[in-house]
N, C-alpha and C. Protein backbone atom coordinates (compact mmCIF):
# COMPACT_ATOMS: atom_id res chain seq x y z
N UNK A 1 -44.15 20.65 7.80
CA UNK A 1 -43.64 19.83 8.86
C UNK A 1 -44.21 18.42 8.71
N UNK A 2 -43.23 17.27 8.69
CA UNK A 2 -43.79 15.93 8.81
C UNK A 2 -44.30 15.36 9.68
N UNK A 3 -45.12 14.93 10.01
CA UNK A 3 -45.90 13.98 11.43
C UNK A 3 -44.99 13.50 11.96
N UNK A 4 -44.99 13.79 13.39
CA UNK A 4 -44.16 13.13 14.14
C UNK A 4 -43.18 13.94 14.42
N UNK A 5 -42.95 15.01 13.97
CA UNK A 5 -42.11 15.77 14.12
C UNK A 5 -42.17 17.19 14.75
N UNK A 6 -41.03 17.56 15.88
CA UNK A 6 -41.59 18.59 16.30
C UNK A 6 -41.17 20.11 15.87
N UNK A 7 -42.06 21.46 16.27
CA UNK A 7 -41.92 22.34 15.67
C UNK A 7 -40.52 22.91 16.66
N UNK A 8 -39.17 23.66 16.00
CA UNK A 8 -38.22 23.67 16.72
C UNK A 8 -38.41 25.12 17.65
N UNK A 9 -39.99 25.91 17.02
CA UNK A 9 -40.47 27.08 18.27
C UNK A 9 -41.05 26.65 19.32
N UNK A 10 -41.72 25.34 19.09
CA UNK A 10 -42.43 25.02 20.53
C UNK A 10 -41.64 25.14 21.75
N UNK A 11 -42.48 25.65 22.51
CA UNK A 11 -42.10 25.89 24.18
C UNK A 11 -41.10 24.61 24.27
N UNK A 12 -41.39 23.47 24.23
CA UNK A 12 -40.19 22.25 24.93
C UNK A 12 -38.94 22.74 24.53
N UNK A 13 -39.05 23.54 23.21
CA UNK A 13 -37.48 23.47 22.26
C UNK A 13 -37.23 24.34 22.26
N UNK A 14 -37.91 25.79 22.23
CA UNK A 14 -37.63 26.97 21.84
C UNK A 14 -36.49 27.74 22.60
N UNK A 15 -36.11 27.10 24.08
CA UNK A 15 -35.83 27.62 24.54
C UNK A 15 -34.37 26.56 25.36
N UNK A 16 -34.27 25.79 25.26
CA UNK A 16 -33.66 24.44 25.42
C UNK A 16 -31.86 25.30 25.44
N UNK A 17 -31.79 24.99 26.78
CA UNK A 17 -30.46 25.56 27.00
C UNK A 17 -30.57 26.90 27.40
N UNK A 18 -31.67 27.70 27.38
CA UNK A 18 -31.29 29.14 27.81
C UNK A 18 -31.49 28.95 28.75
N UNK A 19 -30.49 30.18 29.80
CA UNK A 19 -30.81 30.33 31.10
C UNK A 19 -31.32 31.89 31.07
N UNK A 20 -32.12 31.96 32.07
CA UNK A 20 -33.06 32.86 32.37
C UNK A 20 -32.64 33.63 33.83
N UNK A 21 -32.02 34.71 33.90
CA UNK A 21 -31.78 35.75 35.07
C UNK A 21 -33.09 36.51 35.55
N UNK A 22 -33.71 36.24 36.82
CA UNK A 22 -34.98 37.07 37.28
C UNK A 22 -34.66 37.86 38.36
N UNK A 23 -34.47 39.61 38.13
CA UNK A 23 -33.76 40.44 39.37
C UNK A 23 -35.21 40.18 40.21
N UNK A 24 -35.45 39.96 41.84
CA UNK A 24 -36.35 40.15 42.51
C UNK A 24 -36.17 40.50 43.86
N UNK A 25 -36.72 41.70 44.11
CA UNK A 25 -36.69 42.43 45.77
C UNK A 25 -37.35 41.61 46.82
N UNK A 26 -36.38 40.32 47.18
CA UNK A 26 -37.22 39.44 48.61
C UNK A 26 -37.34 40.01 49.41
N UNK A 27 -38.85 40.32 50.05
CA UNK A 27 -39.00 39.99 51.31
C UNK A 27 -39.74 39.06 52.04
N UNK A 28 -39.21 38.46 52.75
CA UNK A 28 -39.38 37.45 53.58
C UNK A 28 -40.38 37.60 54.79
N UNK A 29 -41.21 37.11 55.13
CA UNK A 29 -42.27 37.46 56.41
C UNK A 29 -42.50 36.22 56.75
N UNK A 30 -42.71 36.02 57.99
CA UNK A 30 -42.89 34.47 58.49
C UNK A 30 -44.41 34.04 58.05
N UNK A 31 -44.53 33.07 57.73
CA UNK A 31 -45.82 32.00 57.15
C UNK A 31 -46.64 33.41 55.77
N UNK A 32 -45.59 34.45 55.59
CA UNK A 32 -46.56 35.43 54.27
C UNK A 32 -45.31 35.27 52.88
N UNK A 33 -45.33 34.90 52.62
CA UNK A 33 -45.03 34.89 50.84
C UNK A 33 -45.76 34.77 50.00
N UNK A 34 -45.32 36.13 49.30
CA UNK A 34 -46.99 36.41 48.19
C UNK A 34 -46.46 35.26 47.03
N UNK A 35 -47.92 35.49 46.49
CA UNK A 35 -48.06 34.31 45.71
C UNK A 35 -46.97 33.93 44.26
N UNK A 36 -46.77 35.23 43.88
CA UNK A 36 -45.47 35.99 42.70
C UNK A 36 -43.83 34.79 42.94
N UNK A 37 -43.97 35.55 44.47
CA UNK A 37 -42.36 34.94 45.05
C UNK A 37 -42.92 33.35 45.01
N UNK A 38 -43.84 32.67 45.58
CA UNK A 38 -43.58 31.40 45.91
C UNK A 38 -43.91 30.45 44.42
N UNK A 39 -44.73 31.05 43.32
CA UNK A 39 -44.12 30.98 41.64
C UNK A 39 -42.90 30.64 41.46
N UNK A 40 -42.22 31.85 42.04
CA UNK A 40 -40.67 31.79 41.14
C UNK A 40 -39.69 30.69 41.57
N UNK A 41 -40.24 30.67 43.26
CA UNK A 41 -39.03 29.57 44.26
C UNK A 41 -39.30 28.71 43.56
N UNK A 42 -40.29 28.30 43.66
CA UNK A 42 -41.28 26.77 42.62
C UNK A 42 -40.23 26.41 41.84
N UNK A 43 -40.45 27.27 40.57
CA UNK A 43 -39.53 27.31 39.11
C UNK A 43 -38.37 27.02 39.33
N UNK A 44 -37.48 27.75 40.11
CA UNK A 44 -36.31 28.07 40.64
C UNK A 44 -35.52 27.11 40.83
N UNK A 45 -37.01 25.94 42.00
CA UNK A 45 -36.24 24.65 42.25
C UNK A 45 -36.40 23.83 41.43
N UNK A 46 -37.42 23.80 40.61
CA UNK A 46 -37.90 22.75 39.56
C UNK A 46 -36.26 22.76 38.48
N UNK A 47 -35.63 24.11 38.03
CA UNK A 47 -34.98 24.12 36.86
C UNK A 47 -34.08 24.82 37.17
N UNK A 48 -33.16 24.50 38.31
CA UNK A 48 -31.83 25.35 38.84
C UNK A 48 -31.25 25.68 37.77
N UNK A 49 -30.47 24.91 37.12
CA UNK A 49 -29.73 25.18 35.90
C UNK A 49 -29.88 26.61 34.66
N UNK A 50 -31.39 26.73 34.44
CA UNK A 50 -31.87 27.03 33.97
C UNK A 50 -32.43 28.72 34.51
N UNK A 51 -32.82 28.43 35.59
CA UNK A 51 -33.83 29.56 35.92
C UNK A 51 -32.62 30.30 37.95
N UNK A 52 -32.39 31.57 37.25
CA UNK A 52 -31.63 32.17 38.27
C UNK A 52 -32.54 33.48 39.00
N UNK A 53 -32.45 33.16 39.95
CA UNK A 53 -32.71 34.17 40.71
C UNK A 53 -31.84 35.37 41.37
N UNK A 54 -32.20 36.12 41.11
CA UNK A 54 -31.05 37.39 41.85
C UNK A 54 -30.93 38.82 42.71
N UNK A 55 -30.85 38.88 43.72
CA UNK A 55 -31.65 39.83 44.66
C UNK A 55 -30.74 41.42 44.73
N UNK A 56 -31.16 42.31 45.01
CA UNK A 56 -30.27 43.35 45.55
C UNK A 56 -31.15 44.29 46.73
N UNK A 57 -32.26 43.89 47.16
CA UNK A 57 -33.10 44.23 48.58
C UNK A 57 -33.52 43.00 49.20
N UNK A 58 -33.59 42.56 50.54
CA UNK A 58 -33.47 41.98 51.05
C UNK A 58 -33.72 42.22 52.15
N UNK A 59 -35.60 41.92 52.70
CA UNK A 59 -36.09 42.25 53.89
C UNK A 59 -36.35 40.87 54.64
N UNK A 60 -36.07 40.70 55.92
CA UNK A 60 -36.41 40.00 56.09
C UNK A 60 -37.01 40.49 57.74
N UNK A 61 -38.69 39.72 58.05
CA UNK A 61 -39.22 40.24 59.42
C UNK A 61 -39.30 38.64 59.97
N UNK A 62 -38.97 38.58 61.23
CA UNK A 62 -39.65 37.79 62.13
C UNK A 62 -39.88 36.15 61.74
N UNK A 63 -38.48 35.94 60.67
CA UNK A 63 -38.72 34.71 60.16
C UNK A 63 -37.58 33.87 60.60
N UNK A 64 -38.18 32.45 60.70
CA UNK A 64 -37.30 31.48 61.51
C UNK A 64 -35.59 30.92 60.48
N UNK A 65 -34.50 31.21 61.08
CA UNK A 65 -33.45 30.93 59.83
C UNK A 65 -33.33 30.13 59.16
N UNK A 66 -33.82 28.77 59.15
CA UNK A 66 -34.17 27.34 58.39
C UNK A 66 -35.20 27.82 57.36
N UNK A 67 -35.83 28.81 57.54
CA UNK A 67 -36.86 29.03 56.32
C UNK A 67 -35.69 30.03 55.28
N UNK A 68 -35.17 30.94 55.74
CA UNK A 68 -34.24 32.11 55.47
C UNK A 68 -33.55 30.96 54.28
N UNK A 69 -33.07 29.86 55.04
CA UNK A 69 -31.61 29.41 54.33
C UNK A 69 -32.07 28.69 53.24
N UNK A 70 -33.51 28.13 53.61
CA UNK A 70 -33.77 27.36 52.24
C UNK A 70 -34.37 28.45 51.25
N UNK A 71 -34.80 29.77 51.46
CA UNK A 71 -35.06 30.15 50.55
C UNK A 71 -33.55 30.55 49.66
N UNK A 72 -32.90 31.13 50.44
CA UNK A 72 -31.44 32.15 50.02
C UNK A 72 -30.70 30.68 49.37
N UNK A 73 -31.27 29.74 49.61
CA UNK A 73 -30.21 28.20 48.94
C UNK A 73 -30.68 28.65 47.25
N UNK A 74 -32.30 29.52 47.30
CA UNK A 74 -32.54 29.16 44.93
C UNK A 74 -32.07 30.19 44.72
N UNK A 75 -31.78 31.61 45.40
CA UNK A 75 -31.13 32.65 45.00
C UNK A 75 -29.41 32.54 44.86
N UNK A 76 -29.25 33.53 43.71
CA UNK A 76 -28.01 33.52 43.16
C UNK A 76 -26.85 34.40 44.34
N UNK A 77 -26.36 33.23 45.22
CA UNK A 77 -25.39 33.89 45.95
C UNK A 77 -24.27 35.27 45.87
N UNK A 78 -24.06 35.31 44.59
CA UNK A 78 -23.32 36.27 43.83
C UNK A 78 -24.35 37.64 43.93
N UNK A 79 -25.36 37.45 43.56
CA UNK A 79 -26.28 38.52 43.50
C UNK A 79 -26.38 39.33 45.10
N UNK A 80 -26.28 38.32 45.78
CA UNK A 80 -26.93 38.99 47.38
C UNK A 80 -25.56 39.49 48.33
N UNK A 81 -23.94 38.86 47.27
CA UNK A 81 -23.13 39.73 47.74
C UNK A 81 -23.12 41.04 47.50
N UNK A 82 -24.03 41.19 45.95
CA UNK A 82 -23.82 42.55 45.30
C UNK A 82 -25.13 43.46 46.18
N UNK A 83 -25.36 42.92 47.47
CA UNK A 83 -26.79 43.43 47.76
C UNK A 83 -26.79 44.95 48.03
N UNK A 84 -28.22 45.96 47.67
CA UNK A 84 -27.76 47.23 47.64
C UNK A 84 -28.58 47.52 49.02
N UNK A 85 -29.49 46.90 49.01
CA UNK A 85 -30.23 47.14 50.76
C UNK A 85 -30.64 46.15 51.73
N UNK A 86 -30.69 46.29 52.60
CA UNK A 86 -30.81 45.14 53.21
C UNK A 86 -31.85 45.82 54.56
N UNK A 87 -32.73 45.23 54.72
CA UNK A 87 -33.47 45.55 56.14
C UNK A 87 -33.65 44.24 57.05
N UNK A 88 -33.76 44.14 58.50
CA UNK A 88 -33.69 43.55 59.65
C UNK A 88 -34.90 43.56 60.49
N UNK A 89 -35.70 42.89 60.84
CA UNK A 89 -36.81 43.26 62.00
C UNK A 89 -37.18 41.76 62.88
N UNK A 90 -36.90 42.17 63.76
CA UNK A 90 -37.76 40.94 64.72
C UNK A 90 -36.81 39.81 64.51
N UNK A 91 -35.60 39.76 64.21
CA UNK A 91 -34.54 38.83 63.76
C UNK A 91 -33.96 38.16 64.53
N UNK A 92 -34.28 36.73 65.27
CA UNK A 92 -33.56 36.53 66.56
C UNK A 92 -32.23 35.63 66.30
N UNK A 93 -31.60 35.36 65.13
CA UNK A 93 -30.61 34.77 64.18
C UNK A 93 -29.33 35.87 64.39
N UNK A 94 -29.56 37.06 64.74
CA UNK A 94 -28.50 37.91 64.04
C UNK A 94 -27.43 38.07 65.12
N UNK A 95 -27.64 37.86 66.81
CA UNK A 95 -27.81 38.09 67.97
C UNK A 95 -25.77 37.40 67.75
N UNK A 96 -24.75 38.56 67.85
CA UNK A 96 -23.30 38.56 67.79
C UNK A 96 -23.18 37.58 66.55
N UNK A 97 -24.10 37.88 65.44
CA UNK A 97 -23.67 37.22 64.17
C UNK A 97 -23.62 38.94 63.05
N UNK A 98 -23.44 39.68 63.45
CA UNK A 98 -23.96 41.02 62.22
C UNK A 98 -22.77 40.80 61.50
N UNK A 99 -21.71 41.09 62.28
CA UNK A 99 -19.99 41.05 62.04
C UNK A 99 -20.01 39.99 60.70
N UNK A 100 -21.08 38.42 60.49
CA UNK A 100 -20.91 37.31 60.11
C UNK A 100 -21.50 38.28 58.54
N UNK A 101 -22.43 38.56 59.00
CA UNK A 101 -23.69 38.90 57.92
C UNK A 101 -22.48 39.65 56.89
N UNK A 102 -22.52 41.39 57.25
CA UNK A 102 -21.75 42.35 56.84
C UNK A 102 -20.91 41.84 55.85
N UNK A 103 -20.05 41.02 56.38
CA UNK A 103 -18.70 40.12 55.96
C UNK A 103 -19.16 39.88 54.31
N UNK A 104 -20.05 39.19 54.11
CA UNK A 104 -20.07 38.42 53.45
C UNK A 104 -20.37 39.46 51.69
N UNK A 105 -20.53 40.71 52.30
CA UNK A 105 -20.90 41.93 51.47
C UNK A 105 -19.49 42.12 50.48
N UNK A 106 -19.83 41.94 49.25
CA UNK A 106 -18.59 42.74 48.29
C UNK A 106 -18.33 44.20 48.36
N UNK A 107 -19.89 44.80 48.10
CA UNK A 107 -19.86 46.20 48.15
C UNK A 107 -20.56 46.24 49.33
N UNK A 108 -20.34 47.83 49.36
CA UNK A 108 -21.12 48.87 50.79
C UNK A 108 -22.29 48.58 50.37
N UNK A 109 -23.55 48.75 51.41
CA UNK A 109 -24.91 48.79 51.44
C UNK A 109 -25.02 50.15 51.15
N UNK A 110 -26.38 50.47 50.80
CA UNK A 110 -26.62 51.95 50.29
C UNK A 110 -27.49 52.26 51.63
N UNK A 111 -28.66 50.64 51.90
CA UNK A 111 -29.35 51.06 53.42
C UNK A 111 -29.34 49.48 54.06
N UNK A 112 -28.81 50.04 55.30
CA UNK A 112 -28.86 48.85 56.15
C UNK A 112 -29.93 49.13 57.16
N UNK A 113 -30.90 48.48 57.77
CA UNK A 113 -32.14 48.69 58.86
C UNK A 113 -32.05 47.72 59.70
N UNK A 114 -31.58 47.80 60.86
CA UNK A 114 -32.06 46.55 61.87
C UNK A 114 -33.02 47.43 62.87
N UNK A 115 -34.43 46.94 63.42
CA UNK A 115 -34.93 47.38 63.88
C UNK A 115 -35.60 45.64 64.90
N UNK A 116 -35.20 46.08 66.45
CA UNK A 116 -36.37 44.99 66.95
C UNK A 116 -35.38 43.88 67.11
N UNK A 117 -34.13 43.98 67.04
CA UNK A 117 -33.53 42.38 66.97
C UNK A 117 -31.94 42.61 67.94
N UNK A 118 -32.03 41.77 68.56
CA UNK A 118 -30.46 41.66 69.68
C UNK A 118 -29.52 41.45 69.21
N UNK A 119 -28.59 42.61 68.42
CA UNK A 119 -27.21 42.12 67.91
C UNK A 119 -25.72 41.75 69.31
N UNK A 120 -26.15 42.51 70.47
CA UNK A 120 -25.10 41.83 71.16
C UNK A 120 -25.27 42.41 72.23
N UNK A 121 -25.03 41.92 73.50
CA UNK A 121 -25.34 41.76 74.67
C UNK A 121 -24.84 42.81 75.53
């Protein structure tokens, strides 16, 4: 290799153009995201193009929906239609929106959980 020149395995190059699919089971807890998940969001946002996220469980407890939406904004929308479970707790967002949620499902859930939260009056 000549000076000045770079090696075409190095990390900058090696990989230049691939995109990267990461399946990951979110769950969401208000002010708790382990350290793993808030890695990947990091990445996620740093190199959209590049770096996909993709869910098929999907817990979410006691968390405010502005946090919900910016996380579900780095995940791969496609993925969380294909979602296979989904759990609910302490959810004060959902309250004559389930009908909204459900909807948005391609396939059947295998487990749906709402526990703790006012779907309708």
């Amino acid at each position: 290799m000549q000076p000045g020149q770079e090696d075409e395995g190095s990390p900058g190059n090696r990989r230049s153009g691939v995109q990267d699919w990461v399946l990951v089971d979110l769950c969401l807890k208000e002010d708790t995201l382990d350290q793993a998940l808030c890695y990947l969001l990091k990445k996620a946002k740093q190199r959209r193009s590049l770096l996909h996220l993709c869910c098929q469980k999907l817990r979410i407890f006691a968390m405010p929906m502005q946090s919900v939406r910016g996380i579900l904004k780095l995940v791969q929308l496609d993925s969380i239609q294909d979602l296979e479970e989904l759990y609910l707790d302490s959810i004060s967002f959902l309250d004559g929106r389930l009908h909204q949620v459900l909807r948005l499902l391609k396939t059947p859930l295998e487990t749906l959980s709402i526990t703790n939260c006012l779907i309708s009056e």
